[in-house]
N, C-alpha and C. Protein backbone atom coordinates (compact mmCIF):
# COMPACT_ATOMS: atom_id res chain seq x y z
N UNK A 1 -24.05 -7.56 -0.63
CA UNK A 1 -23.29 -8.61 -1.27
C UNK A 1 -23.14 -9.75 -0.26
N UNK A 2 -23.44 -10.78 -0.89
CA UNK A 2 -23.25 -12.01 -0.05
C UNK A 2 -21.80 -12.66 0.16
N UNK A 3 -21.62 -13.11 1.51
CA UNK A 3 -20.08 -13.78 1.70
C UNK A 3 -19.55 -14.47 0.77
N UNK A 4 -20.53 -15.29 0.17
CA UNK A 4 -19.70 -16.15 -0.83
C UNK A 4 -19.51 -14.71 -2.44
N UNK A 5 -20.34 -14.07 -2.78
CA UNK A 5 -20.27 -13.12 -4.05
C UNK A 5 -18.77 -12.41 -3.55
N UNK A 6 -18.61 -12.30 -2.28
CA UNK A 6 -17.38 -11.34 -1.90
C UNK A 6 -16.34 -12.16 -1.88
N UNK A 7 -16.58 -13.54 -1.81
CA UNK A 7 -15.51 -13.97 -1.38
C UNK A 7 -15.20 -14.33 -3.23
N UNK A 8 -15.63 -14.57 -4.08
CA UNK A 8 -15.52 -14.71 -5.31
C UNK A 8 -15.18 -13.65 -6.07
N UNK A 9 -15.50 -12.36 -5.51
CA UNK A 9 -14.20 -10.99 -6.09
C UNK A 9 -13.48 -10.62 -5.25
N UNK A 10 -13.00 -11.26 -4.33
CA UNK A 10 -12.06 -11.23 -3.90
C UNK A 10 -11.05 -12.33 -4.53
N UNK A 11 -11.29 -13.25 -5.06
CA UNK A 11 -10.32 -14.63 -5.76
C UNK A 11 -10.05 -13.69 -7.21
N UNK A 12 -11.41 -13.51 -7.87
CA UNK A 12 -11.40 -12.86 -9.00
C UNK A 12 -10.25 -11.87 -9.31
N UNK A 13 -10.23 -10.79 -8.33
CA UNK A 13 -9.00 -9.95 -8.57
C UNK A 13 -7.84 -10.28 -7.84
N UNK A 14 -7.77 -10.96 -6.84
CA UNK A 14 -6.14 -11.89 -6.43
C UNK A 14 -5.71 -12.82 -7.89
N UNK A 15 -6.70 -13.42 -8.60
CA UNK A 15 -6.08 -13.84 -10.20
C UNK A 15 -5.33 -13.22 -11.23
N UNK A 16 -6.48 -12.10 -10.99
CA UNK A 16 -5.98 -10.82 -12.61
C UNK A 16 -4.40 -10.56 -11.78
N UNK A 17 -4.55 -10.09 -10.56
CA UNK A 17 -3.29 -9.72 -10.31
C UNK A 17 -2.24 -10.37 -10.76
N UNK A 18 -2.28 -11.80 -10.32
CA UNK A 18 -1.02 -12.77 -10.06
C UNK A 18 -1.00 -12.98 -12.05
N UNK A 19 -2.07 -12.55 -12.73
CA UNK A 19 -1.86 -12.96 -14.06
C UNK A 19 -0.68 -11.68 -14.60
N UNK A 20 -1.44 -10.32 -14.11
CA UNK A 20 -0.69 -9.32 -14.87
C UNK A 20 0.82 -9.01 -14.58
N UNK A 21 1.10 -9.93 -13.35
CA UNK A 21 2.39 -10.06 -12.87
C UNK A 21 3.02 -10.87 -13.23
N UNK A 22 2.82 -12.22 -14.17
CA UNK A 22 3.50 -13.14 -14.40
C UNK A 22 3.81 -12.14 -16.44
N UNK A 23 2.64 -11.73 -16.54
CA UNK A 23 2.79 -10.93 -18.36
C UNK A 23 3.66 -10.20 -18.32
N UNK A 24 3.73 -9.33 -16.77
CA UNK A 24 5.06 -8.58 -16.63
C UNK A 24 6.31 -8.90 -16.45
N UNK A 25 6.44 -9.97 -15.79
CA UNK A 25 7.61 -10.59 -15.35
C UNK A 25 7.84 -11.87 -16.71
N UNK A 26 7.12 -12.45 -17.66
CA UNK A 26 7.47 -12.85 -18.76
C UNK A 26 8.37 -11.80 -19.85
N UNK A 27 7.94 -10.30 -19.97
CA UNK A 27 8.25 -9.12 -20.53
C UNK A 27 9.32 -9.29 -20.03
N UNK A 28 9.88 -9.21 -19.07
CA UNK A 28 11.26 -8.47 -18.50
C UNK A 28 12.29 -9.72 -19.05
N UNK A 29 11.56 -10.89 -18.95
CA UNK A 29 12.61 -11.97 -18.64
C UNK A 29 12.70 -12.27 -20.52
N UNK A 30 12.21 -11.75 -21.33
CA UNK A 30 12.29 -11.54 -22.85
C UNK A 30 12.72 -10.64 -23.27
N UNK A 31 13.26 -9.67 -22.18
CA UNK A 31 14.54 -8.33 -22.07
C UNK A 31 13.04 -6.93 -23.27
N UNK A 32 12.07 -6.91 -22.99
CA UNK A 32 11.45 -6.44 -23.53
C UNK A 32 11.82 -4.77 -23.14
N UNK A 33 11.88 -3.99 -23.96
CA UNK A 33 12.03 -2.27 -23.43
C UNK A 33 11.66 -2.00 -22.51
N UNK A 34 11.97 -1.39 -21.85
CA UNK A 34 11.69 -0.95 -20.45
C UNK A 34 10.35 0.27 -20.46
N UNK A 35 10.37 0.94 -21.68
CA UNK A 35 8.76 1.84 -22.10
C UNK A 35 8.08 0.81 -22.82
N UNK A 36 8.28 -0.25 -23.22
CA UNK A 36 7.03 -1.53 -23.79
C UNK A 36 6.54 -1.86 -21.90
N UNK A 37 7.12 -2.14 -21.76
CA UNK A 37 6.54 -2.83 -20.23
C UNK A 37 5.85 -1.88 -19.39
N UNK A 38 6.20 -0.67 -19.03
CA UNK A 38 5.66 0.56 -18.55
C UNK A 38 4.23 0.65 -19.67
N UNK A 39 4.55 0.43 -20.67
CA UNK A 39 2.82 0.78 -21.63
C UNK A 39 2.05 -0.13 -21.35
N UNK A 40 2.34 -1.39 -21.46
CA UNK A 40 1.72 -2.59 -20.77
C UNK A 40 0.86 -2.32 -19.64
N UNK A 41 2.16 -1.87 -18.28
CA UNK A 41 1.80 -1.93 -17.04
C UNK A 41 0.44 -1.10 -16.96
N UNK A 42 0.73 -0.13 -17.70
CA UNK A 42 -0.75 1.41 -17.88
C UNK A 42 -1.96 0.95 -18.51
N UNK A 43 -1.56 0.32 -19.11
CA UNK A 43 -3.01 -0.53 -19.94
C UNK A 43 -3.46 -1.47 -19.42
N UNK A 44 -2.61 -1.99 -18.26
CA UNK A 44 -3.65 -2.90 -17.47
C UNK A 44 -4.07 -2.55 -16.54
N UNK A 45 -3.56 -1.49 -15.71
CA UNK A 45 -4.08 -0.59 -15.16
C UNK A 45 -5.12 -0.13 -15.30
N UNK A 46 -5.52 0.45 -16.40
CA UNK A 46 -6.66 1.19 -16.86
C UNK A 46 -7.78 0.72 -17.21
N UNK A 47 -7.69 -1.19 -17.68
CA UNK A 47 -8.26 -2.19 -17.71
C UNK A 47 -8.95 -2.63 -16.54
N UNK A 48 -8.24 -2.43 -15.69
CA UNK A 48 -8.58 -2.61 -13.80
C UNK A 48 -9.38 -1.77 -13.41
N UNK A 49 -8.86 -0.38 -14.05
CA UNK A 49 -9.47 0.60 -12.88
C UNK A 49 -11.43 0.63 -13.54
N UNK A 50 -11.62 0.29 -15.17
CA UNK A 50 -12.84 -0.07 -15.76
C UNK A 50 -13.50 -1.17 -15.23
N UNK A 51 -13.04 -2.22 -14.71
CA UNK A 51 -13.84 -3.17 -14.17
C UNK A 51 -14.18 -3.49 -12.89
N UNK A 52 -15.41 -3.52 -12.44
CA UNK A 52 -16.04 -3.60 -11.18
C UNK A 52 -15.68 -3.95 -10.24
């Protein structure tokens, strides 16, 4: 893998992160269930752990 391909999944997943953290932290701040947000959190998880 080339510096720049690495350095581009490396941005790639510093994004998803900062995205699935703002979906989470929108959830909480909409007082959403506390097992809606935990199902969330697992499904993006599992979304993550499928992609390269």
């Amino acid at each position: 893998m080339s510096d720049r391909n690495y350095e581009l999944y490396v941005e790639k997943k510093r994004s998803r992160a900062e995205g699935e953290a703002n979906v989470l932290g929108v959830m909480k701040d909409m007082n959403f269930p506390a097992e809606q947000i935990a199902e969330v959190q697992a499904r993006l998880a599992a979304m993550a752990a499928k992609q390269p």
